[in-house]
Protein backbone atom coordinates (compact mmCIF):
# COMPACT_ATOMS: atom_id res chain seq x y z
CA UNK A 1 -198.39 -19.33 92.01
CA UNK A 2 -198.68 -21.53 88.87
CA UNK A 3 -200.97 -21.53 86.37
CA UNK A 4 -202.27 -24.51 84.84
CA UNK A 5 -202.50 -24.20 80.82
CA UNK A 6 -201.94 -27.71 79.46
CA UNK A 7 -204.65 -29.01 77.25
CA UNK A 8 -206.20 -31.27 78.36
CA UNK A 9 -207.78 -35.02 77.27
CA UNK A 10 -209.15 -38.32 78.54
CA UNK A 11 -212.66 -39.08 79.46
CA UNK A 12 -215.09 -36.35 80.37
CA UNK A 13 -216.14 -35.91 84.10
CA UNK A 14 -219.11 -34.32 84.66
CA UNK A 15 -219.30 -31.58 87.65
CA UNK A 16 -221.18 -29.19 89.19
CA UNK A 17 -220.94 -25.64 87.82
CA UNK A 18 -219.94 -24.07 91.50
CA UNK A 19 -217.19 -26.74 91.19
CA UNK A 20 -216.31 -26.11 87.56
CA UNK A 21 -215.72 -22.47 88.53
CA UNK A 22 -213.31 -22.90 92.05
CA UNK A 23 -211.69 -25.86 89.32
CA UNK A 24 -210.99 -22.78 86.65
CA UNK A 25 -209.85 -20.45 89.57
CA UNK A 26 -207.39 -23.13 90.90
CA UNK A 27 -206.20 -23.51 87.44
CA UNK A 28 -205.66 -19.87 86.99
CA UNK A 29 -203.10 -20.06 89.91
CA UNK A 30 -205.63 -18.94 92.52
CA UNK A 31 -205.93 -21.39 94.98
CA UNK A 32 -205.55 -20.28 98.79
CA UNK A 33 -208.94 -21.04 99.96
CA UNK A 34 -209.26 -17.53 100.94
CA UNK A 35 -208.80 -16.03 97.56
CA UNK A 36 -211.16 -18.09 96.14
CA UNK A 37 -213.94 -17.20 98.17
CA UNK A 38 -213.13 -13.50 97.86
CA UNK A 39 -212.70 -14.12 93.69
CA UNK A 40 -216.46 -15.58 93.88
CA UNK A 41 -217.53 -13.37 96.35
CA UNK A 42 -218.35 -16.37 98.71
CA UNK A 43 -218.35 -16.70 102.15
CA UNK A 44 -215.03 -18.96 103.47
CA UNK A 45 -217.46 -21.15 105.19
CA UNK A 46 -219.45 -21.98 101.71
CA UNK A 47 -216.32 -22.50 99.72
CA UNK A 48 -214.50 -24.46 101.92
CA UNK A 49 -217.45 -26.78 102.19
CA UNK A 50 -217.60 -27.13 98.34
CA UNK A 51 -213.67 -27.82 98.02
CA UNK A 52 -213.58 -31.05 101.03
CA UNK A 53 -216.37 -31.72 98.12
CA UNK A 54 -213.99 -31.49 95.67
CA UNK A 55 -211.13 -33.06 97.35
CA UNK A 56 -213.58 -36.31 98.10
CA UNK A 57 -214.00 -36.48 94.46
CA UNK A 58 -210.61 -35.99 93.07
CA UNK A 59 -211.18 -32.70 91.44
CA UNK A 60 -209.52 -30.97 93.90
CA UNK A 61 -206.11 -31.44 96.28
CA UNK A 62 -205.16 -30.32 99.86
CA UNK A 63 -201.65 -28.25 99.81
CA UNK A 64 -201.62 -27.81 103.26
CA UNK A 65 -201.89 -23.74 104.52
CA UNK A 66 -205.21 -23.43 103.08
CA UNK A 67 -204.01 -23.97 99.66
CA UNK A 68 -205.47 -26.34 97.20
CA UNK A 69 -204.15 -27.43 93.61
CA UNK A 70 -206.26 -28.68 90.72
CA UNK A 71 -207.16 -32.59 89.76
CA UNK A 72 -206.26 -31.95 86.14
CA UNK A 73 -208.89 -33.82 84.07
CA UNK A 74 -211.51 -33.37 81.41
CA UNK A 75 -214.05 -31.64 83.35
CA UNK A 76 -217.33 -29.98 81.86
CA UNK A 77 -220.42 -28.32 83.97
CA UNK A 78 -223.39 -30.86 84.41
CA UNK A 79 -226.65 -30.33 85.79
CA UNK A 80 -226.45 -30.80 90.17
CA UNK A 81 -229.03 -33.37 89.97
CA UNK A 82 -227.31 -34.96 87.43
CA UNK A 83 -223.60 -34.95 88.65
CA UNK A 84 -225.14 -36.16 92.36
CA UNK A 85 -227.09 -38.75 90.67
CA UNK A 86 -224.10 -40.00 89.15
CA UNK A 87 -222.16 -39.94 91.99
CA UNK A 88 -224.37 -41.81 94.51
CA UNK A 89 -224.41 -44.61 92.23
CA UNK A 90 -220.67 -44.65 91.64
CA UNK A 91 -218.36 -46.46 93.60
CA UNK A 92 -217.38 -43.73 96.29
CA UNK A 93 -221.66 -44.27 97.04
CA UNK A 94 -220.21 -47.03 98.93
CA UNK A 95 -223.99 -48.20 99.38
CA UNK A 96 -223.92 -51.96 100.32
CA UNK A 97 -220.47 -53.96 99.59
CA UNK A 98 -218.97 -54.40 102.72
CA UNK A 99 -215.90 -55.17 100.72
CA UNK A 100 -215.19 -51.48 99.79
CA UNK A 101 -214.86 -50.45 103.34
CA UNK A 102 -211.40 -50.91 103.53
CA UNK A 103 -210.73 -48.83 100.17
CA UNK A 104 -213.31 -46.05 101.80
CA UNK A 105 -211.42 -42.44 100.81
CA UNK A 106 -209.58 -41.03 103.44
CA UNK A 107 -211.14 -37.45 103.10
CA UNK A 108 -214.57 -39.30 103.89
CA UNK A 109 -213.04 -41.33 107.46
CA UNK A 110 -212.03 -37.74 108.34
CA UNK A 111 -215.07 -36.27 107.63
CA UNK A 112 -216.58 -39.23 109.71
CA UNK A 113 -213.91 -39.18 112.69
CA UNK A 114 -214.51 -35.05 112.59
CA UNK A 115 -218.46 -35.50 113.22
CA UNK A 116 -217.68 -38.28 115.67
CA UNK A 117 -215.49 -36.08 118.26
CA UNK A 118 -217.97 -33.58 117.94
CA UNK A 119 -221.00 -36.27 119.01
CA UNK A 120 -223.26 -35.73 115.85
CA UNK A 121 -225.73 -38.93 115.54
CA UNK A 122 -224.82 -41.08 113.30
CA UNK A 123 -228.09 -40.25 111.38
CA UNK A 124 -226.78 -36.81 111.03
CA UNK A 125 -223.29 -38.14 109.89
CA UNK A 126 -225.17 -40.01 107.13
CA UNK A 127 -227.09 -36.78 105.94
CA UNK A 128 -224.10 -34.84 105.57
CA UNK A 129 -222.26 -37.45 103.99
CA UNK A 130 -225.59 -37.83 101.41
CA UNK A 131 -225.44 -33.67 101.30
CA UNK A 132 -222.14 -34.33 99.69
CA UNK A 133 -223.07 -36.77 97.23
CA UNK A 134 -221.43 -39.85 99.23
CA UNK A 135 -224.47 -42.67 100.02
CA UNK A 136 -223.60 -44.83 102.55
CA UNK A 137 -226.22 -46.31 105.43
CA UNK A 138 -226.00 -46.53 108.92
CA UNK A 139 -224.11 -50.61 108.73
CA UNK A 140 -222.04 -49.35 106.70
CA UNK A 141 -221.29 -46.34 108.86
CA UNK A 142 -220.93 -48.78 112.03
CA UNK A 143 -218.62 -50.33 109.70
CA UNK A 144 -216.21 -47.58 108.54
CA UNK A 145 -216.21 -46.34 112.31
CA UNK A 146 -215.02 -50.11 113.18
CA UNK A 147 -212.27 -50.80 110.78
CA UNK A 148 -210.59 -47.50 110.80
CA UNK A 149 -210.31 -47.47 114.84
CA UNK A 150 -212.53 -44.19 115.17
CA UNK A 151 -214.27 -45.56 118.39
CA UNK A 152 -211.16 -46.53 120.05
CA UNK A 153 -209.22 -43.40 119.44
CA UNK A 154 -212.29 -41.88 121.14
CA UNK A 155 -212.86 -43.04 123.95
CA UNK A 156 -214.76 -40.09 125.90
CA UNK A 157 -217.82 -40.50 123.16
CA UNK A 158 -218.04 -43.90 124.13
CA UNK A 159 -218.13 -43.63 127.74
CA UNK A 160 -220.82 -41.16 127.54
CA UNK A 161 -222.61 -43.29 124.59
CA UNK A 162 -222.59 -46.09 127.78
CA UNK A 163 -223.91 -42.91 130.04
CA UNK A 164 -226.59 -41.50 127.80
CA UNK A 165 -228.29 -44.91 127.64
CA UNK A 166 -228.78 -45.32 131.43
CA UNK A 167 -230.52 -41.12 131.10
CA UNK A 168 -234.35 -42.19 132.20
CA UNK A 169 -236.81 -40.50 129.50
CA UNK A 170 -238.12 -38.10 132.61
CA UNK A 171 -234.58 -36.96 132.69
CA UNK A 172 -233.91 -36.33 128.68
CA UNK A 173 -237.54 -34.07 128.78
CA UNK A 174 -236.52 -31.84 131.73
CA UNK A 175 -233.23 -31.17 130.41
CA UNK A 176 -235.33 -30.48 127.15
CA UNK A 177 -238.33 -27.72 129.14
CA UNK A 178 -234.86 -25.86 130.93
CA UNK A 179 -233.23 -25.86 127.98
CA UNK A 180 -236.47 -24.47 125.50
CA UNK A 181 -236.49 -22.36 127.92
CA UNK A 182 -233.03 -20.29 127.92
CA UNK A 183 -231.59 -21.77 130.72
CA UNK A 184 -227.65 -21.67 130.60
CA UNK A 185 -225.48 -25.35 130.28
CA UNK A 186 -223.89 -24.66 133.41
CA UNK A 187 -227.36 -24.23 135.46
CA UNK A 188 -229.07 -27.05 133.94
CA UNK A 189 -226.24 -29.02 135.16
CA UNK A 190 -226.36 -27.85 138.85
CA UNK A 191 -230.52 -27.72 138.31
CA UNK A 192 -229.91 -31.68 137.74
CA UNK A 193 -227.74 -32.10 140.44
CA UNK A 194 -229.83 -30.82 143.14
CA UNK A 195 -232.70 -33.76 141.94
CA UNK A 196 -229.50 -35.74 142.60
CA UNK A 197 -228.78 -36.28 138.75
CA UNK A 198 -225.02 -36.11 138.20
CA UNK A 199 -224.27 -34.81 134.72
CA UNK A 200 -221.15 -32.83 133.01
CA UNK A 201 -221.19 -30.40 130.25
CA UNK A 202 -219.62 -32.60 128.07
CA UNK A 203 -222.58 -35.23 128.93
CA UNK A 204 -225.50 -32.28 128.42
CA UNK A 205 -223.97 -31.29 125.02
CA UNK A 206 -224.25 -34.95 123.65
CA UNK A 207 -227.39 -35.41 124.85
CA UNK A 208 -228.48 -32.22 123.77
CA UNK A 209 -227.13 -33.44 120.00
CA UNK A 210 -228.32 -36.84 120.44
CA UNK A 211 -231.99 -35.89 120.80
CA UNK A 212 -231.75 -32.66 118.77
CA UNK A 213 -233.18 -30.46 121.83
CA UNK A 214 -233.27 -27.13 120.17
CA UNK A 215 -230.28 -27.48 118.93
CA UNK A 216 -230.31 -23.96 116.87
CA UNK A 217 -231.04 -22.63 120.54
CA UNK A 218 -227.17 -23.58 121.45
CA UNK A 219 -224.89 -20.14 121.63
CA UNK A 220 -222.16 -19.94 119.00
CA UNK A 221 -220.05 -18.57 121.83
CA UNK A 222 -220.88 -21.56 123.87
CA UNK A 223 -219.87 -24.52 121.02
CA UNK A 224 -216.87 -22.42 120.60
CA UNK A 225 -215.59 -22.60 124.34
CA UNK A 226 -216.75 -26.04 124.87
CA UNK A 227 -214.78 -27.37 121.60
CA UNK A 228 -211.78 -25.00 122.93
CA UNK A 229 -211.79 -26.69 125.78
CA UNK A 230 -211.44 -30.02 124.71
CA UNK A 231 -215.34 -30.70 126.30
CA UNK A 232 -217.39 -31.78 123.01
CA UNK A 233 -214.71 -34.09 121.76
């Protein structure tokens, strides 16, 4: 792998010190994302969440195979309340022009189309977008999803957006007491079915999201096969 030794000039960017030190370790020819969190001693999870960071902000590229190259600029280590400060009121914040839509980064409609398929709300896209340092609101959200064709090249969250709004409030809190409760996906489903409610895993699952029911309470094993199977898209 290379090594990146240039010196280098231009205006100073201001980042965050866990960025400054994946930045270094990119530059030092270390840049499979696996490597990087075994250099820092970081879980792959963590580290991979703090390079798509990285790669929304231009610090950081995708090589494809889990590699990543350096955004070579004049970086120095900022205070995190400082660097997100500055970045929410930047122009990736995206905040209110409608305008900017179009020129929204294409690491942040994947990040958007990724939630979407998996049926978070969109008031949970927004807070992980905001984790992240990008500040949009919900219009502008609606607005993103629109231009970019994310609803229509996802069509099963739509039809079950139309479903879920037809679910009678009696409904949503027995589905909420089985599921409290320990009750496995599969049984609630037949447990509705015999009160002569029809619903589908794929169904439970978004309403589960949609009205946060415990959601810690959902089995990593079960997200795993449902997402395998195609069902929480």
């Amino acid at each position: 792998m290379s090594t990146t030794t240039s010196v280098i000039t231009g205006e100073i960017v201001k980042i965050r010190a866990i960025e400054k030190q994946i930045y270094d370790l990119l530059c030092a020819g270390i840049m499979h994302l696996q490597e990087i969190a075994d250099a820092m001693g970081q879980s792959y999870s963590s580290v991979n969440s703090t390079l798509s960071r990285m790669v929304l902000y231009d610090i950081a590229k995708r090589q494809g195979g889990g590699i990543y190259a350096p955004v070579i600029k004049n970086y120095v280590t900022g205070p995190d309340e400082e660097v997100i400060t500055q970045r929410r009121n930047s122009k990736r914040g995206h905040t209110n022009d409608v305008n900017q839509v179009g020129q929204t980064p294409a690491e942040i409609v994947t990040f958007i189309e990724e939630q979407y398929k998996l049926c978070s709300s969109k008031n949970d896209i927004v807070s992980k977008l905001k984790s992240h340092g990008v500040i949009i609101n919900r219009y502008m959200l609606n607005q993103i999803i629109y231009t970019f064709g994310i609803e229509k090249r996802n069509p099963i969250r739509n039809k079950q957006s139309e479903a879920l709004l037809n679910i009678s409030a009696e409904c949503i809190s027995y589905v909420r007491e089985l599921y409290v409760e320990g009750v496995e996906l599969e049984q609630i489903c037949a447990e509705l079915s015999n009160l002569s409610i029809e619903m589908d895993l794929p169904l439970l699952v978004r309403l589960i999201n949609t009205h946060d029911i415990q959601r810690s309470n959902l089995k990593r094993e079960d997200v795993k096969e449902l997402m395998a199977s195609g069902m929480m898209l």
